[in-house]
Protein backbone atom coordinates (compact mmCIF):
# COMPACT_ATOMS: atom_id res chain seq x y z
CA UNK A 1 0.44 -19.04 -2.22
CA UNK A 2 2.49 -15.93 -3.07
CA UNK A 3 2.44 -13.15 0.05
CA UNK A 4 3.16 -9.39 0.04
CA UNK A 5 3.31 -6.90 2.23
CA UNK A 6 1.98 -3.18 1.11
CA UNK A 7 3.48 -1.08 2.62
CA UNK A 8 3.71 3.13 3.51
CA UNK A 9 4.49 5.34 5.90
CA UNK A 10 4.48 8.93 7.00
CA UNK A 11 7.44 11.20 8.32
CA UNK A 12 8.06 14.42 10.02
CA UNK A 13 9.69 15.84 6.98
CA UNK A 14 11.53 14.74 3.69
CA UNK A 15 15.09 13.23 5.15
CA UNK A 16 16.09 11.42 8.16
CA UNK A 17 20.13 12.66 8.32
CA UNK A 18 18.49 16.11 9.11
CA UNK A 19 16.65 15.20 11.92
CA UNK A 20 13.75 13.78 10.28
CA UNK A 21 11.29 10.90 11.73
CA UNK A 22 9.12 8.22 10.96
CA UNK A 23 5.86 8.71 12.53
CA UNK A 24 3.26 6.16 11.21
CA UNK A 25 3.67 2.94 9.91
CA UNK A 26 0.89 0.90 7.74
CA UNK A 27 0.86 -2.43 6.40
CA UNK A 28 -2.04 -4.68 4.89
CA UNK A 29 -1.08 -8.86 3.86
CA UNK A 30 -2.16 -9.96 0.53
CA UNK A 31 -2.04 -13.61 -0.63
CA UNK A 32 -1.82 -14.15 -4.65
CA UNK A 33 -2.54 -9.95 -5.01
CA UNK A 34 -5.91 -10.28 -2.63
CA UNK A 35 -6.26 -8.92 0.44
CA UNK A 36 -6.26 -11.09 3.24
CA UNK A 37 -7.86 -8.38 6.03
CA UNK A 38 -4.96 -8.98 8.09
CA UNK A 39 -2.83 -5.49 8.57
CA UNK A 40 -0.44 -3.58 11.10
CA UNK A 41 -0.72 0.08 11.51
CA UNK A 42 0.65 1.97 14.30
CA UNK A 43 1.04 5.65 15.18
CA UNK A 44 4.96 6.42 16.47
CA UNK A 45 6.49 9.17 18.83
CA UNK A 46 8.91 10.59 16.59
CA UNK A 47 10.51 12.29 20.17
CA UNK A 48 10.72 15.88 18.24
CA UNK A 49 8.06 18.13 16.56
CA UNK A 50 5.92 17.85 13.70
CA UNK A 51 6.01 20.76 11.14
CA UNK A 52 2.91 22.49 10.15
CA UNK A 53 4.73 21.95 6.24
CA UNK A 54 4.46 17.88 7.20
CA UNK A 55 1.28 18.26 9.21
CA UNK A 56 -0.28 20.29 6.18
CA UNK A 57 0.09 16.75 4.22
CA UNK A 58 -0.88 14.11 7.12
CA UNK A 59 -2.82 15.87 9.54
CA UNK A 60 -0.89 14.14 11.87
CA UNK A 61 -0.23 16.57 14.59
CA UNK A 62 3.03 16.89 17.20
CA UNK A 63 0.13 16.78 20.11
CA UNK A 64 -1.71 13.93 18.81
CA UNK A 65 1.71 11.87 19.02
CA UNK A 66 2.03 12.77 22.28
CA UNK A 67 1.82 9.57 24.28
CA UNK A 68 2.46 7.50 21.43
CA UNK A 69 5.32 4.26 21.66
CA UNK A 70 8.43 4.51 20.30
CA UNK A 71 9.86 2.79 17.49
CA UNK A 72 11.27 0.43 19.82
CA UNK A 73 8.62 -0.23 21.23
CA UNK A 74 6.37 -1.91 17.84
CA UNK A 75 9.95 -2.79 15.79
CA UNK A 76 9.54 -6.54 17.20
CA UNK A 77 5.60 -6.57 16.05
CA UNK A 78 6.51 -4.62 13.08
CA UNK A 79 9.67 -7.18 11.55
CA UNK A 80 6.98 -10.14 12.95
CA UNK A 81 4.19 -8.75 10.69
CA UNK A 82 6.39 -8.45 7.48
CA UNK A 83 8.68 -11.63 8.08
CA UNK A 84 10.77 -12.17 4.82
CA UNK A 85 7.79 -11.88 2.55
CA UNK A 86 7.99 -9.12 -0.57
CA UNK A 87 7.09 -5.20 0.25
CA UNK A 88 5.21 -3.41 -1.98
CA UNK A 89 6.25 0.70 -1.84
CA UNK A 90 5.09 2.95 -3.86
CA UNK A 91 8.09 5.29 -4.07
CA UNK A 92 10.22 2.92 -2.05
CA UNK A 93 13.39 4.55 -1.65
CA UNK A 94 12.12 7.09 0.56
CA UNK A 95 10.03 4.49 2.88
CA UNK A 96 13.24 2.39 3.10
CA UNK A 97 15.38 5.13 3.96
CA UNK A 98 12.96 5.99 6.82
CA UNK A 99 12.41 2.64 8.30
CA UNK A 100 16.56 1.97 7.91
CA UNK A 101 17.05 4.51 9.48
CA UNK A 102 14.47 3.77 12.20
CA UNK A 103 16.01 0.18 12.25
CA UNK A 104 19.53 1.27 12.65
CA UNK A 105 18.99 3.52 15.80
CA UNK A 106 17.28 0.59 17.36
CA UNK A 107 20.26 -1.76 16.22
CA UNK A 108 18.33 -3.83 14.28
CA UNK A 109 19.42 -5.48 10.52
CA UNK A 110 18.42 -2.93 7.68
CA UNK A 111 15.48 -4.02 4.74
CA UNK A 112 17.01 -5.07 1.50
CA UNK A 113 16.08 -3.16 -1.45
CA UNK A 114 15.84 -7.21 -3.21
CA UNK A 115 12.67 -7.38 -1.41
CA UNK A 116 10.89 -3.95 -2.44
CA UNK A 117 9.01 -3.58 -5.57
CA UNK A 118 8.54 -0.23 -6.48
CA UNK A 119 5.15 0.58 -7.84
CA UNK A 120 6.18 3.68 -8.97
CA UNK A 121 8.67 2.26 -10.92
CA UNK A 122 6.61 0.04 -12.29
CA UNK A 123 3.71 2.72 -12.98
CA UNK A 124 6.59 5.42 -14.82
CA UNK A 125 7.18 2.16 -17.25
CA UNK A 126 3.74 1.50 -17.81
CA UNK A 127 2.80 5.37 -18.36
CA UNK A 128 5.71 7.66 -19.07
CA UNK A 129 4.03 10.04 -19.65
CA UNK A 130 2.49 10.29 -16.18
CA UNK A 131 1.38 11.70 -13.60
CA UNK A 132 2.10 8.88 -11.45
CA UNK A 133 1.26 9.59 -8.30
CA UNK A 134 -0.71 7.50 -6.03
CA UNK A 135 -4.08 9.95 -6.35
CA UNK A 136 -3.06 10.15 -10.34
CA UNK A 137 -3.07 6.11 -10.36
CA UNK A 138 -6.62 5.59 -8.16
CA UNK A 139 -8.42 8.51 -11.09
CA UNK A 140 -6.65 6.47 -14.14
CA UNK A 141 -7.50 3.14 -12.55
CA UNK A 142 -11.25 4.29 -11.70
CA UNK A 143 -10.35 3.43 -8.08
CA UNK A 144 -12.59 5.40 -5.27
CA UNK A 145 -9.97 7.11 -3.05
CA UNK A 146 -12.84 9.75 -1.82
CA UNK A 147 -11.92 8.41 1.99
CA UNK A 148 -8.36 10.07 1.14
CA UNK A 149 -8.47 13.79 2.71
CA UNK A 150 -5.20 13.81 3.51
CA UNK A 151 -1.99 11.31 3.11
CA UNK A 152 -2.37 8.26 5.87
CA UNK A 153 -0.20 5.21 5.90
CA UNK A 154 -3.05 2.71 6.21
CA UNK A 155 -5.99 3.92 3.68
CA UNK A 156 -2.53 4.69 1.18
CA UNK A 157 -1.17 1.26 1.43
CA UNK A 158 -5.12 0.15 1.26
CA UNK A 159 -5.31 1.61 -2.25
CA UNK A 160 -2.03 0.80 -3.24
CA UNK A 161 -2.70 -2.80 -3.11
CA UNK A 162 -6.16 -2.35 -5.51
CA UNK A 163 -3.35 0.32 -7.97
CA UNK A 164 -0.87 -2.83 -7.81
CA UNK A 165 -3.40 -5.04 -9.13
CA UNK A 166 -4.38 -2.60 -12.14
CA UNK A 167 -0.44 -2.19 -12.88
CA UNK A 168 -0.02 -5.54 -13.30
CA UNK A 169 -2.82 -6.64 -15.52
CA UNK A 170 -4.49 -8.76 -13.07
CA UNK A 171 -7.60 -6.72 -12.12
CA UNK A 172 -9.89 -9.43 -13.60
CA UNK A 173 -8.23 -12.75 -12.33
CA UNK A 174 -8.50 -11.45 -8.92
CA UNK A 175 -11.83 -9.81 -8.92
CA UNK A 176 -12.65 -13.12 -10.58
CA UNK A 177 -11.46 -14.85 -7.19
CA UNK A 178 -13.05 -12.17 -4.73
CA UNK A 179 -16.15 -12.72 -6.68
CA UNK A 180 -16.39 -16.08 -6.45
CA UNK A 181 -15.16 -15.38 -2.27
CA UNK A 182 -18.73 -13.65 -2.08
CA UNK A 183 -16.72 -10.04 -2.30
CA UNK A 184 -20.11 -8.40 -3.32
CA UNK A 185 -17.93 -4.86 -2.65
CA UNK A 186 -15.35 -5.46 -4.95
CA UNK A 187 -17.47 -6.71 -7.47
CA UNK A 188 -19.65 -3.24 -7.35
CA UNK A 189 -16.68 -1.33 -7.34
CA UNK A 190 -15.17 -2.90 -10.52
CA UNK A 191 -18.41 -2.94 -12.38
CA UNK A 192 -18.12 -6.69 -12.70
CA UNK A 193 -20.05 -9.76 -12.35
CA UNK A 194 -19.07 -13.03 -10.93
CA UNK A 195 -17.72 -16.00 -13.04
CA UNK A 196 -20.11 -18.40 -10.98
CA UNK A 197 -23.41 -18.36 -13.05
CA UNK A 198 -26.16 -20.44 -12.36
CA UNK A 199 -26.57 -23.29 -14.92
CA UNK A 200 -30.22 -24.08 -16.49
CA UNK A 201 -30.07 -27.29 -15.54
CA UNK A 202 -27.75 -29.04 -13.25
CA UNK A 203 -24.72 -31.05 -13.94
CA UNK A 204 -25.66 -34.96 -13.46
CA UNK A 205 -24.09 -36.12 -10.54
CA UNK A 206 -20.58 -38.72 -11.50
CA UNK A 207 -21.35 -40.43 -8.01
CA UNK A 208 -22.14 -44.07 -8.87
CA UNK A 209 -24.36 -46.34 -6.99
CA UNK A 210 -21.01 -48.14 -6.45
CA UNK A 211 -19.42 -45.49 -5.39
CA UNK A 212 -22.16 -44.60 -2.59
CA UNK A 213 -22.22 -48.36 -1.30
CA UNK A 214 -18.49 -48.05 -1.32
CA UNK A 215 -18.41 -45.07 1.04
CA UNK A 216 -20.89 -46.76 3.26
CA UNK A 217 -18.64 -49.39 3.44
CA UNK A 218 -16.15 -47.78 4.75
CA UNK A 219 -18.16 -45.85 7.04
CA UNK A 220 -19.33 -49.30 8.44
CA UNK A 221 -15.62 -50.03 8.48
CA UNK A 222 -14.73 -47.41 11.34
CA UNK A 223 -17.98 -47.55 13.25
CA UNK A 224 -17.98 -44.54 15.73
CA UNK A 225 -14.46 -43.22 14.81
CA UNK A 226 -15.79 -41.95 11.43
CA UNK A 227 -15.97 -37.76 11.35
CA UNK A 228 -18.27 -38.38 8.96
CA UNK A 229 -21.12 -39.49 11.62
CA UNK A 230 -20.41 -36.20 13.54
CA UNK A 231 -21.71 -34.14 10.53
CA UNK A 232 -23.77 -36.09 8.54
CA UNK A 233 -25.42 -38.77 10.67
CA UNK A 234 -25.37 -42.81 9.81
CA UNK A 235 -24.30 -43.40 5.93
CA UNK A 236 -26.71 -44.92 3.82
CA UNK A 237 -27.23 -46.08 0.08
């Protein structure tokens, strides 16, 4: 099982030497490119204003980070949540330089860029000619991003991980999976159906008569230790 972290964030402006902070944080886990529901998204005190410019973006407002923790304060739930596991950025040298930057005043060990992979990067390759932005990506891909007023760290990374998926090439192996999962959403979405289709006539079963009396057998074997009698009751042939 292969684990990423998406990843985004939002800021009070464009660079952190000038005063700049990180002021939302959102991550979502995804095993082998599906989501697994699990994500960390937290709101941060940035201990200075927010400008209307930023706030004009975001929405996020300097009075509705009032009251807010401190970096400090989720860094420890934060490095917990991402472990050593890949991050997926989209523009990741400017998420990077926020959250180093964030690490560093806190004294903790900056990301490595080894671990990032940039999916705009990886999007300029695919389409040079662009646009490449994250909204561009969601309209080319045919991905809904109507919930998307404004720019927020969690719904962003949300998307990001369905634009990753496109990028790559996988979009049917794991809708394939997700169907099979019972992901009736996804499948609606994509405008695909599930790779489990009911047969005419079912396959004949490869249990032998041998193999049943075996299993009772054994059953017999471990008397009232057996899970088996917990769930299914006495074995029989």
């Amino acid at each position: 099982m292969m684990r990423e972290i998406v990843l985004d964030t939002e800021t009070t402006g464009l660079d952190p030497k000038k005063g700049d902070r990180l002021i939302e944080v959102g991550c979502i886990e995804i095993f082998n490119r599906i989501p697994t529901g699990r994500e960390f998204h937290r709101f941060i005190n940035p201990e200075r204003d927010v400008p209307a410019e930023a706030q004009s973006i975001h929405g996020i407002s300097t009075e509705f980070l009032v009251g807010k923790p401190l970096f400090r304060d989720v860094v420890r739930d934060f490095l917990a949540f991402i472990g050593d596991d890949t991050l997926v950025i989209h523009n990741a040298q400017f998420d990077i330089m926020f959250l180093n930057h964030e690490l560093g005043l806190v004294g903790e060990k900056a990301l490595s860029f080894d671990r990032v992979v940039d999916t705009l990067a990886i999007a300029r390759r695919r389409h040079p000619a662009g646009p490449n932005s994250l909204d561009a990506l969601c309209k080319r891909y045919g991905i809904d991003s109507s919930q998307r007023t404004k720019h927020g760290a969690l719904v962003d990374s949300l998307l990001l991980a369905e634009v990753y998926v496109e990028l790559l090439g996988e979009r049917q192996a794991t809708f394939g999976l997700q169907n099979l999962g019972g992901n009736e959403g996804a499948q609606r979405r994509s405008g695909t159906r599930s790779l489990a289709q009911p047969r005419a006539e079912p396959l004949p079963s490869r249990v032998t008569e041998t193999d049943v009396a075996a299993h009772c057998s054994f059953i017999d074997k471990l008397a009232e230790k057996a899970i088996w009698l917990r769930f299914w009751g006495p074995a029989s042939p």
